[in-house]
C-alpha atoms as a PDB file:
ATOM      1  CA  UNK A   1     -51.399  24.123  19.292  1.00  0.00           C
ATOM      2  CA  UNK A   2     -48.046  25.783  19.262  1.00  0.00           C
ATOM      3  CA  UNK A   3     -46.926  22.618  19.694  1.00  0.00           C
ATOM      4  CA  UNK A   4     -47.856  21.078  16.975  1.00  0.00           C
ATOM      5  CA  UNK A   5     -46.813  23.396  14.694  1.00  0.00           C
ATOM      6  CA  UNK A   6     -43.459  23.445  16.072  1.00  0.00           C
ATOM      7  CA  UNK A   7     -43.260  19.571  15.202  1.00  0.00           C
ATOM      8  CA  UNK A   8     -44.804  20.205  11.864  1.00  0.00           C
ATOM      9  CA  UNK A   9     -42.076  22.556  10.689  1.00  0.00           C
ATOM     10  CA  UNK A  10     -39.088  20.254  12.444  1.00  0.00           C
ATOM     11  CA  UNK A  11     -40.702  17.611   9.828  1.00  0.00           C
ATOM     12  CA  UNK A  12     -41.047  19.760   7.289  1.00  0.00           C
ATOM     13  CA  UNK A  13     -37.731  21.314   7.743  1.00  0.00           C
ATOM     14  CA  UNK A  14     -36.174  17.269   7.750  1.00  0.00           C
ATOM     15  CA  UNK A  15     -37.880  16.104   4.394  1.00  0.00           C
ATOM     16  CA  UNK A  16     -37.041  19.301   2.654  1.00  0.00           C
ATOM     17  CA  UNK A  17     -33.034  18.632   4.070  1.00  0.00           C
ATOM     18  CA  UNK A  18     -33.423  15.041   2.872  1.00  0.00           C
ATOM     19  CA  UNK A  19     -35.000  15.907  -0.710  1.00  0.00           C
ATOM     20  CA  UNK A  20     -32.118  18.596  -0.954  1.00  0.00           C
ATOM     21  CA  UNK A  21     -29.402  16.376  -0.285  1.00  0.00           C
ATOM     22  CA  UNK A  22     -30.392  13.455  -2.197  1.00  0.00           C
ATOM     23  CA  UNK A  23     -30.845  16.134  -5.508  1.00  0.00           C
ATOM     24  CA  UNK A  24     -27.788  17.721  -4.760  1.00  0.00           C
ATOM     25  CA  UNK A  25     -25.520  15.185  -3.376  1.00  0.00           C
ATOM     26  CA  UNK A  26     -24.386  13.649  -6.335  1.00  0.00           C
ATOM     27  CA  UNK A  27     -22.857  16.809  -8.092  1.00  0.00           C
ATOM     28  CA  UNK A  28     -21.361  18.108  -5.155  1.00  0.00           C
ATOM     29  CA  UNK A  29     -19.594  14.432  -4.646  1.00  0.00           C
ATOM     30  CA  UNK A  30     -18.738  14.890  -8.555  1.00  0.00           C
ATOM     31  CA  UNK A  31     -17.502  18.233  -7.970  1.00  0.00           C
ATOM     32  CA  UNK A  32     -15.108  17.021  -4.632  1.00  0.00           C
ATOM     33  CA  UNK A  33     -14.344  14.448  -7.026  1.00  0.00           C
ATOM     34  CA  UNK A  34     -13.121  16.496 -10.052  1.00  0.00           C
ATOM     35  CA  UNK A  35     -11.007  19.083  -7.529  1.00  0.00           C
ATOM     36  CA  UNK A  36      -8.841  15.889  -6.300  1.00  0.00           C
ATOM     37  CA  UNK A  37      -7.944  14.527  -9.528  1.00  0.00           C
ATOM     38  CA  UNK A  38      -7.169  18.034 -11.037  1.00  0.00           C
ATOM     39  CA  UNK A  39      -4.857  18.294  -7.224  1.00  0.00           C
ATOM     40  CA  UNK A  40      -3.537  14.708  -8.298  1.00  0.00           C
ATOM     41  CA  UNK A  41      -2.736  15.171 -11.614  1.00  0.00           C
ATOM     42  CA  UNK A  42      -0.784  18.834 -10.889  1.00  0.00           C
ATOM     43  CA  UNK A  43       1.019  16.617  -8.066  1.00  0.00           C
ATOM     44  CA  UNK A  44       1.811  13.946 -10.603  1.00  0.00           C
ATOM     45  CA  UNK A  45       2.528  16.633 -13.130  1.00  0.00           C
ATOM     46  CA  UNK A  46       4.980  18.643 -11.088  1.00  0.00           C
ATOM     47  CA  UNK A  47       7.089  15.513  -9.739  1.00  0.00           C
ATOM     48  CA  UNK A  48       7.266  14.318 -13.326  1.00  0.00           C
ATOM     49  CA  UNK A  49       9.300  17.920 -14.290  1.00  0.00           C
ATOM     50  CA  UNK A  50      11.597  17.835 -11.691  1.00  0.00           C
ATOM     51  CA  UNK A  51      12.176  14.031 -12.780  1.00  0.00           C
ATOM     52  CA  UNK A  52      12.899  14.856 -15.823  1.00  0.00           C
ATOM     53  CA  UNK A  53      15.584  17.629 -15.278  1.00  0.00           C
ATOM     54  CA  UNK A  54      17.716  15.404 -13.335  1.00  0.00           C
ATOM     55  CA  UNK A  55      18.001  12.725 -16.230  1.00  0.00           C
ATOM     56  CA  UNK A  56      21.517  12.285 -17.027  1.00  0.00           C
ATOM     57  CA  UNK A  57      22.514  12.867 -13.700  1.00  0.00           C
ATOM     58  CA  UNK A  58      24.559  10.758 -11.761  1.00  0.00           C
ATOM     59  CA  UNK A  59      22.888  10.720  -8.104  1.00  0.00           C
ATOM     60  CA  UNK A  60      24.434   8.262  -5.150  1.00  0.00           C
ATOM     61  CA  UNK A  61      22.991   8.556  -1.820  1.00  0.00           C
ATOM     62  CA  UNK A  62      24.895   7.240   1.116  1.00  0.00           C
ATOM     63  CA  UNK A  63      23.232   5.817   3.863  1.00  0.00           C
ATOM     64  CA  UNK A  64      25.180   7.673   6.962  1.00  0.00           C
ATOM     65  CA  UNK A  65      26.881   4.755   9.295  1.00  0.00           C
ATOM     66  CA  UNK A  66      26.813   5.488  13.082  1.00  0.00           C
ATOM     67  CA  UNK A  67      29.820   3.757  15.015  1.00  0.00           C
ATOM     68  CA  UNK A  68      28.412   0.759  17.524  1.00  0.00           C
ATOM     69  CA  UNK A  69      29.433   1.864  20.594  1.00  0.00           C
ATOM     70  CA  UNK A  70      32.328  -0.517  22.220  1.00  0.00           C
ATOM     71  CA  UNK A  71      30.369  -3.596  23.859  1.00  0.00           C
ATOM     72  CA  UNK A  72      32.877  -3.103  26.673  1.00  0.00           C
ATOM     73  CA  UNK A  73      31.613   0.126  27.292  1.00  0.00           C
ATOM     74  CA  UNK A  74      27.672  -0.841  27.953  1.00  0.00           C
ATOM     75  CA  UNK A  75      27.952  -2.520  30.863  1.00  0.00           C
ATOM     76  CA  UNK A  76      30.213  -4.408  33.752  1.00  0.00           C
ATOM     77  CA  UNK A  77      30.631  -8.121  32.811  1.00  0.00           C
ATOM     78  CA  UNK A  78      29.713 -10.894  35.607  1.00  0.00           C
ATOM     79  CA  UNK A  79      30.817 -14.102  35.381  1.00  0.00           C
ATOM     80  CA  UNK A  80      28.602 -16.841  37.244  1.00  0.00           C
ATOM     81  CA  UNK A  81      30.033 -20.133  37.774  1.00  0.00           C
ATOM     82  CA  UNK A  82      27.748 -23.082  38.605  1.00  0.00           C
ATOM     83  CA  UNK A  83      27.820 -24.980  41.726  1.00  0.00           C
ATOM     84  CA  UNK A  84      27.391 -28.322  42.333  1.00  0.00           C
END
């Protein structure tokens, strides 16, 4: 008997999970929803402002060179010679 009602309340316990989710899913999904685009938009919104200080400005990035190493330095040369 205990049985039973230990199965009966793991089923009743599952259909009143799957009723709650499928009321409540949609407005928490709505609700994730709304929180990223309001995270977006302050993003967008804040990289806009500092955009817009710096017009005027006259910005040139260099792209740092690194010296190439000396080829003679890499390695010992070997020259083969064929042989007939």
């Amino acid at each position: 008997m205990a049985f039973l009602k230990t199965i009966l309340i793991i089923l009743l316990v599952y259909y009143l999970l799957k009723f709650l989710v499928r009321l409540y899913a949609p407005k928490i999904l709505s609700y994730a929803a709304k929180k990223t685009e309001s995270h977006f938009k302050q993003a967008f919104d804040n990289q806009n402002a500092s955009y817009e200080e710096q017009v005027g400005d006259v910005i040139i990035n260099k792209k740092t060179t690194k010296k190439k190493a000396d080829s003679e330095k890499v390695g010992e040369y070997i020259d083969f010679e064929e042989l007939d």
